[in-house]
Protein backbone atom coordinates (compact mmCIF):
# COMPACT_ATOMS: atom_id res chain seq x y z
CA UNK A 1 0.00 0.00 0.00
CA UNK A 2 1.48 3.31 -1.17
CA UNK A 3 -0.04 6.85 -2.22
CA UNK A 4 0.21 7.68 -5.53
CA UNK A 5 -0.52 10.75 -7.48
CA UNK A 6 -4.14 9.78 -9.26
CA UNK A 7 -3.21 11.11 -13.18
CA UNK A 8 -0.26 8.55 -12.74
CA UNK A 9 -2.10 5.46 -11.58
CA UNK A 10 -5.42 5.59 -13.38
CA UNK A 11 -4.80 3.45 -16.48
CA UNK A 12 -3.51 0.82 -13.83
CA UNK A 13 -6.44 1.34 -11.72
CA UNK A 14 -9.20 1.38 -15.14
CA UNK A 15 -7.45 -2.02 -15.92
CA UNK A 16 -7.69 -3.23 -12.20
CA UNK A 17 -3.94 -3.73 -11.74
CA UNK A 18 -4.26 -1.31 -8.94
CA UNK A 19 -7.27 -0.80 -6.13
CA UNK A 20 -8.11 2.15 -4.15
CA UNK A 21 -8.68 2.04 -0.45
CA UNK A 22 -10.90 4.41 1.14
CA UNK A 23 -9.57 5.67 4.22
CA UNK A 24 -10.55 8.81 6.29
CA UNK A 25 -6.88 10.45 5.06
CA UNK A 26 -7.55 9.95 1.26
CA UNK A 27 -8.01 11.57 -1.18
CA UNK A 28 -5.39 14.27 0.15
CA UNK A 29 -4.19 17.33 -1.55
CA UNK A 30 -0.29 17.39 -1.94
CA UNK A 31 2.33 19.73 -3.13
CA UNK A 32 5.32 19.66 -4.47
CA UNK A 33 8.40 21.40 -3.31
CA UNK A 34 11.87 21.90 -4.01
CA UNK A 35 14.65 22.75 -1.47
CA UNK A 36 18.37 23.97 -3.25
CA UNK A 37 20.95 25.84 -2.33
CA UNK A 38 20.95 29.42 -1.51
CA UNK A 39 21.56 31.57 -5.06
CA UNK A 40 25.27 32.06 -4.10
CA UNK A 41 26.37 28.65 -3.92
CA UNK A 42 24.16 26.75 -6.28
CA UNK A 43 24.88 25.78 -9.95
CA UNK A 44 23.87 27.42 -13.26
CA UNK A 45 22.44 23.99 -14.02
CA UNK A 46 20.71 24.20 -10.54
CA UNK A 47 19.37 28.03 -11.21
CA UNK A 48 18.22 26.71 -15.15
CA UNK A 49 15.86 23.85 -13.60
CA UNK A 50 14.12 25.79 -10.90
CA UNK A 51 13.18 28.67 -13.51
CA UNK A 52 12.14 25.57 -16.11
CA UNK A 53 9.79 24.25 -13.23
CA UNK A 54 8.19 27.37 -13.02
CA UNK A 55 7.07 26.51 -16.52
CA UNK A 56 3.65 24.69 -18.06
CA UNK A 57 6.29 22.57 -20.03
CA UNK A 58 7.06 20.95 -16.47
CA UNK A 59 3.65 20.58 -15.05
CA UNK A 60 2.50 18.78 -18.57
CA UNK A 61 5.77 16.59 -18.31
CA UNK A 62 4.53 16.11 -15.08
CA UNK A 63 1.41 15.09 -15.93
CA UNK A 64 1.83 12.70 -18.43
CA UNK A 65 3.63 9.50 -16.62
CA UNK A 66 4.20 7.91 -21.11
CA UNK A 67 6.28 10.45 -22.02
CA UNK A 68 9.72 10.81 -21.74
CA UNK A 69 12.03 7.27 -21.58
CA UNK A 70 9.73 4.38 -20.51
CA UNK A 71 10.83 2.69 -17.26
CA UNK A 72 12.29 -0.54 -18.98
CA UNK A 73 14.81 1.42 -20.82
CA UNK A 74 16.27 3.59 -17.94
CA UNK A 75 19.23 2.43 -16.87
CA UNK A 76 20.74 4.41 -13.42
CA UNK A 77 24.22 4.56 -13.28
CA UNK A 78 25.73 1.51 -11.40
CA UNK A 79 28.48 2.76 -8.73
CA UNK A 80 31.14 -0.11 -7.52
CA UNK A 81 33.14 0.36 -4.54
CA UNK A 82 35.90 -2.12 -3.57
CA UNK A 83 36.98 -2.38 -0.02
CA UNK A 84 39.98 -4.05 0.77
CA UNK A 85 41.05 -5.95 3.77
């Protein structure tokens, strides 16, 4: 049991992959937020994303969970460490 953002779960829910519980805490209203730096000490690459947030290009990428690189083709990057004895 998790919460999930409804415009991202509702094709799973339509084809019953996914159920919704009814509790006295759902549906809740959520926010999102993003905590950087203060200007001073943060990146231009850091300064370029919070102004493209700000944008209706971000809240449609957002909202639309098929766009963008489809979960079975990201790949993280894989970080080894080797400790010796």
């Amino acid at each position: 049991m998790a919460p999930a953002p409804a415009h991202l779960v509702s094709p799973r829910v339509r084809r019953e992959e996914l159920r919704i519980l009814e509790t006295p805490a759902t549906p809740s209203d959520a926010t999102w937020h993003a905590v950087v730096l203060p200007p001073g000490v943060r990146s231009p690459a850091t300064d370029a994303f919070l102004y493209f947030l700000r944008t209706p290009a971000a809240t449609r990428i957002m909202r639309a969970p098929g766009a963008g690189v489809p979960p079975s083709r990201f790949r993280p990057p894989v970080y080894v460490t080797l400790w010796g004895a």
